[in-house]
N, C-alpha and C. Protein backbone atom coordinates (compact mmCIF):
# COMPACT_ATOMS: atom_id res chain seq x y z
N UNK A 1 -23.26 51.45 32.29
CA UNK A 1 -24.36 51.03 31.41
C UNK A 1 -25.00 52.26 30.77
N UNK A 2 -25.29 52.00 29.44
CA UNK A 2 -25.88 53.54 28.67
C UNK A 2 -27.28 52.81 28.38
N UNK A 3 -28.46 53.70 29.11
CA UNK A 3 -29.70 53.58 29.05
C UNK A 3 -30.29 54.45 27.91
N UNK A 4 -31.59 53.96 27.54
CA UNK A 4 -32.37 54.04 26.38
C UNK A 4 -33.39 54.83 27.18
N UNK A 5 -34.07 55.85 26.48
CA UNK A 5 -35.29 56.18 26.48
C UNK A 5 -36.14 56.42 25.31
N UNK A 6 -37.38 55.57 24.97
CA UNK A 6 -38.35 55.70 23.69
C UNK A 6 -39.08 56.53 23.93
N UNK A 7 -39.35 57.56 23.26
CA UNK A 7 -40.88 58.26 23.16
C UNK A 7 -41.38 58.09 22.33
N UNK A 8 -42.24 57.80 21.76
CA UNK A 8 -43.27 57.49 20.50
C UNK A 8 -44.38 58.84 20.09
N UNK A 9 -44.40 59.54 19.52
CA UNK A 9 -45.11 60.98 19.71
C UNK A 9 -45.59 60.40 17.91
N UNK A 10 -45.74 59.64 17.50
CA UNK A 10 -45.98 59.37 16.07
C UNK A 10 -47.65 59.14 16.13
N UNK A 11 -48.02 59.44 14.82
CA UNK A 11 -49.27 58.33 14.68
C UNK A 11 -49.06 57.35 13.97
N UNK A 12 -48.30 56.93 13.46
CA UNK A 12 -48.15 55.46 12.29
C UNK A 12 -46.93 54.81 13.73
N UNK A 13 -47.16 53.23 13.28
CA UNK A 13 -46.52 52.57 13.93
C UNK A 13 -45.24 51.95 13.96
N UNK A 14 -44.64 51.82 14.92
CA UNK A 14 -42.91 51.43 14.97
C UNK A 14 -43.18 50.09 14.19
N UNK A 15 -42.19 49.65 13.45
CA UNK A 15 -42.10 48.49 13.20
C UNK A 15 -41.68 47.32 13.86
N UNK A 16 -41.15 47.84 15.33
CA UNK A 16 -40.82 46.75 15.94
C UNK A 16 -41.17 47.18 17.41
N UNK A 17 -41.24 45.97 18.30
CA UNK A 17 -41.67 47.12 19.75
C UNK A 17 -40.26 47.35 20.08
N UNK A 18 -41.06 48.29 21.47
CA UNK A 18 -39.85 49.42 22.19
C UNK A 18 -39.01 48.39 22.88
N UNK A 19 -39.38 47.17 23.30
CA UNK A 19 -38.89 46.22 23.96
C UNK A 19 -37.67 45.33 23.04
N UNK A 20 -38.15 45.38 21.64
CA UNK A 20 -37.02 45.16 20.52
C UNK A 20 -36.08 46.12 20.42
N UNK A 21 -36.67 47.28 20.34
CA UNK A 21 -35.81 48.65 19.70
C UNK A 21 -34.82 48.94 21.03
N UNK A 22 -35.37 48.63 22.68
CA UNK A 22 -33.87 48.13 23.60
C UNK A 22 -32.98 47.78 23.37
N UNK A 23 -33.09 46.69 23.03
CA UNK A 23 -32.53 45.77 22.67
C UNK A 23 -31.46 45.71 21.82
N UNK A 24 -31.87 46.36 20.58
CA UNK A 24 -31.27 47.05 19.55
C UNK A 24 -30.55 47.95 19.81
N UNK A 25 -30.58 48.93 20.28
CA UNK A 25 -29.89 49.93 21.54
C UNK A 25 -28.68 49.81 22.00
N UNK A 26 -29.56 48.68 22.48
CA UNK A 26 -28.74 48.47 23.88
C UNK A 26 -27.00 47.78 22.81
N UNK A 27 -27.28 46.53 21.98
CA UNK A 27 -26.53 46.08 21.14
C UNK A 27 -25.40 47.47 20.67
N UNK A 28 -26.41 48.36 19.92
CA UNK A 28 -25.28 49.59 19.09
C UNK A 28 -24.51 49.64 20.33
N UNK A 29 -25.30 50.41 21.50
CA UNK A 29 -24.27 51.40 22.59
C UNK A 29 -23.36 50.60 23.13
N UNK A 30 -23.18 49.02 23.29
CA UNK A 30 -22.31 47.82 24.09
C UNK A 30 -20.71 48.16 23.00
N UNK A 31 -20.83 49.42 22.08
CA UNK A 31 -19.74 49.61 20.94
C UNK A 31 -18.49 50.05 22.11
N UNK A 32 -16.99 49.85 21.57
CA UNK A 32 -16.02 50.18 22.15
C UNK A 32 -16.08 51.80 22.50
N UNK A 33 -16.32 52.62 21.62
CA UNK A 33 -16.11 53.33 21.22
C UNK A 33 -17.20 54.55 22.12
N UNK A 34 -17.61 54.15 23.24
CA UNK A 34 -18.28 54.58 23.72
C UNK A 34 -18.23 54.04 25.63
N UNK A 35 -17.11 53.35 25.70
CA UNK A 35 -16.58 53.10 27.20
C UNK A 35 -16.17 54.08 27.97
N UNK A 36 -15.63 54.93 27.34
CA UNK A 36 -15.30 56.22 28.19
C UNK A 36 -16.40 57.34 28.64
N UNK A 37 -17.24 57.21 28.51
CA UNK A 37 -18.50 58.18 28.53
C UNK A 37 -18.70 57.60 30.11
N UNK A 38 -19.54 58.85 31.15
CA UNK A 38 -19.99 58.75 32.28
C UNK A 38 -21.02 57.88 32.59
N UNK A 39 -21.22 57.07 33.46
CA UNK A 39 -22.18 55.78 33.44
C UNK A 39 -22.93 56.38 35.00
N UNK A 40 -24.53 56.55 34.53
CA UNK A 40 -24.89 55.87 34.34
C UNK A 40 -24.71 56.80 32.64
N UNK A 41 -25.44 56.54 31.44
CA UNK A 41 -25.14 57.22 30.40
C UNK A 41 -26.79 57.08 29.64
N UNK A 42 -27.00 58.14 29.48
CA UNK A 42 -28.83 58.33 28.40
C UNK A 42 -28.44 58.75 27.02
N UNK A 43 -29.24 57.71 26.72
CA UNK A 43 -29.75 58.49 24.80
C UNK A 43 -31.40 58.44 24.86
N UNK A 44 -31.77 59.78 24.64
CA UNK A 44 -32.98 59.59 23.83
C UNK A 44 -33.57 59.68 22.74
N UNK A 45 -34.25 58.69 22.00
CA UNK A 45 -35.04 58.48 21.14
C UNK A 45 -36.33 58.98 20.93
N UNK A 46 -36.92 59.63 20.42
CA UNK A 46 -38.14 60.02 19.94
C UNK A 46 -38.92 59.92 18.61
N UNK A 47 -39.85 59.32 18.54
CA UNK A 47 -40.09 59.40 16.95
C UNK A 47 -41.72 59.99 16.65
N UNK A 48 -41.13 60.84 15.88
CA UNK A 48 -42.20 61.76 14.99
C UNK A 48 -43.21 61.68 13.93
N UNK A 49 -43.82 62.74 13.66
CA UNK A 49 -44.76 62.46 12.60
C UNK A 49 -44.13 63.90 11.62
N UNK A 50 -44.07 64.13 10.09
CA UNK A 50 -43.10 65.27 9.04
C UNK A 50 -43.62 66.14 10.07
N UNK A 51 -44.97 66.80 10.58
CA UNK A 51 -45.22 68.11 10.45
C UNK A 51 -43.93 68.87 12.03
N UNK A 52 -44.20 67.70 12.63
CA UNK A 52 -43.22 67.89 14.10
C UNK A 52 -41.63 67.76 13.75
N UNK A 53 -41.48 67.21 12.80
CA UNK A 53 -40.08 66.93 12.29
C UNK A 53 -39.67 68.21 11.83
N UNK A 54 -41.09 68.58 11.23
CA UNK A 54 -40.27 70.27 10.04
C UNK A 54 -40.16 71.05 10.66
N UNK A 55 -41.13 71.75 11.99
CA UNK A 55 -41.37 72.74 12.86
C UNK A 55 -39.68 72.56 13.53
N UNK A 56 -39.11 71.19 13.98
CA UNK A 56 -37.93 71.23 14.78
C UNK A 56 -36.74 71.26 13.95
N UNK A 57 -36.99 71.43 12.65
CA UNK A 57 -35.97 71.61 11.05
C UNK A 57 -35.85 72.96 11.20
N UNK A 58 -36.68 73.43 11.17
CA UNK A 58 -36.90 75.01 10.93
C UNK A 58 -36.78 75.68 11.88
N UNK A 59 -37.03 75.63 13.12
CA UNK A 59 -36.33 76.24 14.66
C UNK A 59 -34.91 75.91 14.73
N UNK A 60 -34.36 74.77 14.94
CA UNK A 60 -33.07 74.54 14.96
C UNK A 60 -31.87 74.16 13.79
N UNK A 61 -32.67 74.19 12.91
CA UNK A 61 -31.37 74.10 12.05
C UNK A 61 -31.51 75.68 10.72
N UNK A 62 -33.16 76.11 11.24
CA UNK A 62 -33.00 77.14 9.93
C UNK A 62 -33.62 76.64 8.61
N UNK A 63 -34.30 75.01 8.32
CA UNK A 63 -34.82 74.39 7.17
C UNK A 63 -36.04 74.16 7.29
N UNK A 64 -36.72 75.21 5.91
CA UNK A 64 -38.31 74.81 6.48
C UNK A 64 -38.57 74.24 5.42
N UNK A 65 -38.15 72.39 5.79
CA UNK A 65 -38.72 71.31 5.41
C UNK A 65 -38.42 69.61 6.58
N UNK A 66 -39.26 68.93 5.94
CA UNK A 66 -39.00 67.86 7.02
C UNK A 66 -37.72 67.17 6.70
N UNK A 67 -37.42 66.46 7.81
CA UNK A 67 -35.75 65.54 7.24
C UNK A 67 -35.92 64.17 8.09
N UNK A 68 -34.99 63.65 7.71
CA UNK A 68 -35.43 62.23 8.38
C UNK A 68 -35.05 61.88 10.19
N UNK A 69 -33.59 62.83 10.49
CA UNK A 69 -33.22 62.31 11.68
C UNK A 69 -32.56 63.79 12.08
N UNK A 70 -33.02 64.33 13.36
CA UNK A 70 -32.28 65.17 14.52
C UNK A 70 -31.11 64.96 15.16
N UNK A 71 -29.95 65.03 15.87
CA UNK A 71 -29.48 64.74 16.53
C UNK A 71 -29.23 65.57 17.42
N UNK A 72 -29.26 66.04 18.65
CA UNK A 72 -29.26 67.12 20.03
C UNK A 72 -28.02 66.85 20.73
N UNK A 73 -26.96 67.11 20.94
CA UNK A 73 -25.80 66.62 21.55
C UNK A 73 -26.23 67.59 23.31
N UNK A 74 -26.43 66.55 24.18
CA UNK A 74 -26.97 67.44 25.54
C UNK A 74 -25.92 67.41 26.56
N UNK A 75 -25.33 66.68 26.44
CA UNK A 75 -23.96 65.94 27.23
C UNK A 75 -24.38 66.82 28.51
N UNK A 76 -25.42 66.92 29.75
CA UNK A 76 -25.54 67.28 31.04
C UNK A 76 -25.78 66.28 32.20
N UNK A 77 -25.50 66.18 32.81
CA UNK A 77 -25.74 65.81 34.32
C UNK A 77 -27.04 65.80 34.86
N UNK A 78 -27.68 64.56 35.11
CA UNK A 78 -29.35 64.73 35.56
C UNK A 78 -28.95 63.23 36.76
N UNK A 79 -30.32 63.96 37.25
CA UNK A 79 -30.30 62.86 38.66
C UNK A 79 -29.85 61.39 38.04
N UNK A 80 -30.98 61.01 36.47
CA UNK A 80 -30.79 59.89 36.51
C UNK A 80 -29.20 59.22 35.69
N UNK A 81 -28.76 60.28 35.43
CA UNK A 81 -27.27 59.87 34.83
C UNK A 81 -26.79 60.72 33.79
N UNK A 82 -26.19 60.54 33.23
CA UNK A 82 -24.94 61.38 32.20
C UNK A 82 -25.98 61.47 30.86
N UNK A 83 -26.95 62.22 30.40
CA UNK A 83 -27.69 62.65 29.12
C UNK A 83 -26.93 63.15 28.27
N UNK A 84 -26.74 61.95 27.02
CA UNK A 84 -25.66 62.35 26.43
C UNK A 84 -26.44 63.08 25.02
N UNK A 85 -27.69 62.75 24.78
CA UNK A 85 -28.22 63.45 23.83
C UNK A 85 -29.36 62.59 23.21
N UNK A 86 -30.59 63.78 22.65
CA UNK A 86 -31.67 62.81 22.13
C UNK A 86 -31.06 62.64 20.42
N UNK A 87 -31.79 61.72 19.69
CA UNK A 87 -31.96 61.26 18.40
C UNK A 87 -33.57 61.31 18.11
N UNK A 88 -34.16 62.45 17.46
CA UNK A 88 -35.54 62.74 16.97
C UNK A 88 -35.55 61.57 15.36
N UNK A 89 -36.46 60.96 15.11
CA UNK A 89 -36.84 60.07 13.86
C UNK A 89 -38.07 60.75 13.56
N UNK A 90 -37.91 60.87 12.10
CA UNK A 90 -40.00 61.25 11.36
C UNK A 90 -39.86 59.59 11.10
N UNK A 91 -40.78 59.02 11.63
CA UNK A 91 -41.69 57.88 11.05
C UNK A 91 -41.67 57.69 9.38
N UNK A 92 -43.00 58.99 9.33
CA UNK A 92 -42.71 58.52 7.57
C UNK A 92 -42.21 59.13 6.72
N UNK A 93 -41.26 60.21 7.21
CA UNK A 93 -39.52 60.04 6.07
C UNK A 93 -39.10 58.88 5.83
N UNK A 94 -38.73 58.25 7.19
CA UNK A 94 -37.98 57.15 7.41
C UNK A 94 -38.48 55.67 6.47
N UNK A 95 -40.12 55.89 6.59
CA UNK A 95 -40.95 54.90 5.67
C UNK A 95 -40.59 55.24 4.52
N UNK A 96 -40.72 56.60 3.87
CA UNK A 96 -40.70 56.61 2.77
C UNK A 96 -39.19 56.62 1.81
N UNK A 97 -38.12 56.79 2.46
CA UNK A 97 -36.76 56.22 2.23
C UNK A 97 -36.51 54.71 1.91
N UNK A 98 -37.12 54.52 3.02
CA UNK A 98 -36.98 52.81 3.09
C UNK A 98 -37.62 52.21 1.25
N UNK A 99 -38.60 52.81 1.35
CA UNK A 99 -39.05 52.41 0.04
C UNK A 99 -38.52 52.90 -0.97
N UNK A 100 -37.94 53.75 -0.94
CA UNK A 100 -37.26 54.38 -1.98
C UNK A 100 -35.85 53.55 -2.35
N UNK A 101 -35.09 53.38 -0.65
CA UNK A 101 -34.02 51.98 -1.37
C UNK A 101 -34.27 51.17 -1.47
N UNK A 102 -35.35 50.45 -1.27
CA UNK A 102 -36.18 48.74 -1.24
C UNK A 102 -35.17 48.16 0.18
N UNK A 103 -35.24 48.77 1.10
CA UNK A 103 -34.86 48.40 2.26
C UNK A 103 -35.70 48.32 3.30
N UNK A 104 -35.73 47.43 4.50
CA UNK A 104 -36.59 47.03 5.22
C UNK A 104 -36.94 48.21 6.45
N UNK A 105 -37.88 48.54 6.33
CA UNK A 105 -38.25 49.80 7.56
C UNK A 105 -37.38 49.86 8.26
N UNK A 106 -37.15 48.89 8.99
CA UNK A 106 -36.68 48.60 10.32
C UNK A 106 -35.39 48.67 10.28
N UNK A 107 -34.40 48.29 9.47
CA UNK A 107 -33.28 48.28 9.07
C UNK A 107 -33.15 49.96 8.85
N UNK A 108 -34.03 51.00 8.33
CA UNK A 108 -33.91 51.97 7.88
C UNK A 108 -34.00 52.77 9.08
N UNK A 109 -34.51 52.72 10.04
CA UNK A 109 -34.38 53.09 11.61
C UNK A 109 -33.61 53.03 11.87
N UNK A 110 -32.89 52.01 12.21
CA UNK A 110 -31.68 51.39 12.90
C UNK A 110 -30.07 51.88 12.04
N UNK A 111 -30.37 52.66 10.53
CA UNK A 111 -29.70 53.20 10.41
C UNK A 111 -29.67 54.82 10.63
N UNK A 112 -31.06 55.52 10.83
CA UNK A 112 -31.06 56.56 11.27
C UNK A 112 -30.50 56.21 12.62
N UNK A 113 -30.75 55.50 13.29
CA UNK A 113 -30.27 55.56 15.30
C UNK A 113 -28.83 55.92 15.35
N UNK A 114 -28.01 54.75 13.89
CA UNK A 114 -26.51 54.95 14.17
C UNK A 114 -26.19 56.34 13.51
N UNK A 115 -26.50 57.15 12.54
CA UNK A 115 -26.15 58.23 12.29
C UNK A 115 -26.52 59.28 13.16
N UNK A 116 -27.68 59.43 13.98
CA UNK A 116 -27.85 60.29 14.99
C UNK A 116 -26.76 59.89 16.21
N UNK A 117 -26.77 58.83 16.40
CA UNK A 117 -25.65 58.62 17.15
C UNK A 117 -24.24 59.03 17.26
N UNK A 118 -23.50 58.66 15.67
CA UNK A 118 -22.52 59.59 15.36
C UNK A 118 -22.15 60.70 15.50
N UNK A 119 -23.50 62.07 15.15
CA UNK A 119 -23.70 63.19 15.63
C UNK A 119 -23.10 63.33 17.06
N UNK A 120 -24.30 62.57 18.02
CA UNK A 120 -23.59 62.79 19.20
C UNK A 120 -22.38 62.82 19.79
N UNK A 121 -21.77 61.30 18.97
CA UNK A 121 -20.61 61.53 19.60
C UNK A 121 -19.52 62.04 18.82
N UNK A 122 -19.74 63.38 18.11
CA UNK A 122 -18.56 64.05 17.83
C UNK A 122 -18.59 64.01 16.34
N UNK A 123 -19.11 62.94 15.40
CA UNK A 123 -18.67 62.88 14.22
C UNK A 123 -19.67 64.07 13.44
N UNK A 124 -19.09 64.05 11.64
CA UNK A 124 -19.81 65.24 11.17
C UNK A 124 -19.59 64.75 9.68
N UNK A 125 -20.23 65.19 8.32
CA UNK A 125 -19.77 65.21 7.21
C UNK A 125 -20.09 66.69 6.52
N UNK A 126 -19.37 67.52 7.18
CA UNK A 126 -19.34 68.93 6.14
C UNK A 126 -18.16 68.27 5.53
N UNK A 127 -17.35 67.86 5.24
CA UNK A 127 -15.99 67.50 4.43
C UNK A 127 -15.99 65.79 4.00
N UNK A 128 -15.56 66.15 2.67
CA UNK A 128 -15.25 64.30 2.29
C UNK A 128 -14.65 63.80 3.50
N UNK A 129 -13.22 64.38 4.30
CA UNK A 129 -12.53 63.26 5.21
C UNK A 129 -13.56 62.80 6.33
N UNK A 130 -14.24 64.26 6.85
CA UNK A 130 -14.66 63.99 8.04
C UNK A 130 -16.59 62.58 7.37
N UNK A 131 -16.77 62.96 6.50
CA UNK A 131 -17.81 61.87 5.96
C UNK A 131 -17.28 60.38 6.03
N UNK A 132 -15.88 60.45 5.20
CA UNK A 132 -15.53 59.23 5.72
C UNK A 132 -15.46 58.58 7.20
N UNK A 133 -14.74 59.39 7.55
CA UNK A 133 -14.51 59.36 9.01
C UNK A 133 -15.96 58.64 10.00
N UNK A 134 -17.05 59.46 9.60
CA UNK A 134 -18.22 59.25 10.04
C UNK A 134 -18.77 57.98 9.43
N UNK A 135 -17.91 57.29 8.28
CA UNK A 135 -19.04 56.32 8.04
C UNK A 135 -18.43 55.17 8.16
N UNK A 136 -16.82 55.22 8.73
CA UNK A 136 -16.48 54.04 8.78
C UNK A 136 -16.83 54.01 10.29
N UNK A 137 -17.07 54.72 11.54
CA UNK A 137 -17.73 54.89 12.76
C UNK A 137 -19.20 54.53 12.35
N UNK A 138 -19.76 54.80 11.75
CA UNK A 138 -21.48 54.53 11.44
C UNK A 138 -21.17 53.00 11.07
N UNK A 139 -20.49 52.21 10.39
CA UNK A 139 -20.07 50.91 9.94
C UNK A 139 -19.96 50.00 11.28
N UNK A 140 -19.18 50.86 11.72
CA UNK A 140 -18.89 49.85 12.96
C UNK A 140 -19.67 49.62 14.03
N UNK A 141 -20.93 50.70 14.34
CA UNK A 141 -21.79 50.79 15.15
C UNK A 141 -22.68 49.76 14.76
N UNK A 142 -23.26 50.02 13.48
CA UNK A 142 -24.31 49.16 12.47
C UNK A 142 -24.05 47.47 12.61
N UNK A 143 -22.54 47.15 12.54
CA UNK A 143 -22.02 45.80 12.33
C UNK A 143 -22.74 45.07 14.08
N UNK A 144 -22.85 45.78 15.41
CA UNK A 144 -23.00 45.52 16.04
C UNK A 144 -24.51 44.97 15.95
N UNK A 145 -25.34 45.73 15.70
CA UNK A 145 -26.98 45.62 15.03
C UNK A 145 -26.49 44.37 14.25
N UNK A 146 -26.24 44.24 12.62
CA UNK A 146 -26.25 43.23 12.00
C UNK A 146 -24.54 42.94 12.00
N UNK A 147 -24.20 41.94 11.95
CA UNK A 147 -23.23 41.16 12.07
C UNK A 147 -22.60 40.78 11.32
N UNK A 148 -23.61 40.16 9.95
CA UNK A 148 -23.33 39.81 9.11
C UNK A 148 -23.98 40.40 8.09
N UNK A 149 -23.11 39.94 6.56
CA UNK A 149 -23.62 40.82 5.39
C UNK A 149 -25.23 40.76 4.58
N UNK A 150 -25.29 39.17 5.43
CA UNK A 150 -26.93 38.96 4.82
C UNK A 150 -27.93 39.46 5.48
N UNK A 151 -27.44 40.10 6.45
CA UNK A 151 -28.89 40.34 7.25
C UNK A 151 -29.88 41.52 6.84
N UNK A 152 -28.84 42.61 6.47
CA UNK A 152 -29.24 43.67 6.11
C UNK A 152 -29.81 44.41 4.05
């Protein structure tokens, strides 16, 4: 079983509770493509406010500006199981994207979760192949979340 951890370090509010966003989670990680990993298995989630987003842009990647999603690949061994890596979210990047495609907050989360996710497990887009690569894996994660084409 691959467990969830939320931290909420934001001041504006999730659009859905942490008890949904499980849930949601829990759905992506139930993916094939992720059976082989050590069980028990952690992802953590955290979500931010820009100024905490940019400070961790600019320490770890070298960009001093905010971005929408982190990904930390930790893959260590802890009492409570196999930490396979956190996924950092800014809140209102993420808001303000959403509005920018006329897409639903929440939907716009849930696609940052699967691209930080990707990160973790291995994928990348410095190259057209490997982008593809990453988005037909981001596709298939997502399909688990929505199912169908109307939902999203």
């Amino acid at each position: 079983m691959i467990q969830c951890s939320v931290s909420h370090q934001s001041d504006m509010d999730l659009p859905v509770s942490e008890e949904d966003l499980q849930r949601i989670l829990h759905q992506i990680l139930s993916h094939d493509r992720l059976m082989g990993i050590p069980q028990p298995a952690l992802i953590s989630l955290v979500f931010v406010d820009d100024p905490e987003m940019r400070d961790m842009n600019r320490e770890y990647r070298k960009i001093d500006s905010t971005t929408d999603v982190l990904s930390f690949v930790l893959q260590e061994n802890t009492p409570e199981g196999y930490l396979m890596g956190e996924i950092v979210i800014s809140l209102p990047r993420a808001l303000h994207d959403a509005n920018e495609m006329k897409m639903d907050f929440l939907d716009e989360i849930v696609r940052l979760i699967v691209h930080g996710l990707s990160h973790i497990l291995g994928f990348d887009h410095d190259t057209d192949e490997q982008e593809r690569v990453m988005k037909e894996a981001e596709d298939s994660f997502y399909q688990l979340y929505c199912p169908s084409e109307d939902c999203c």
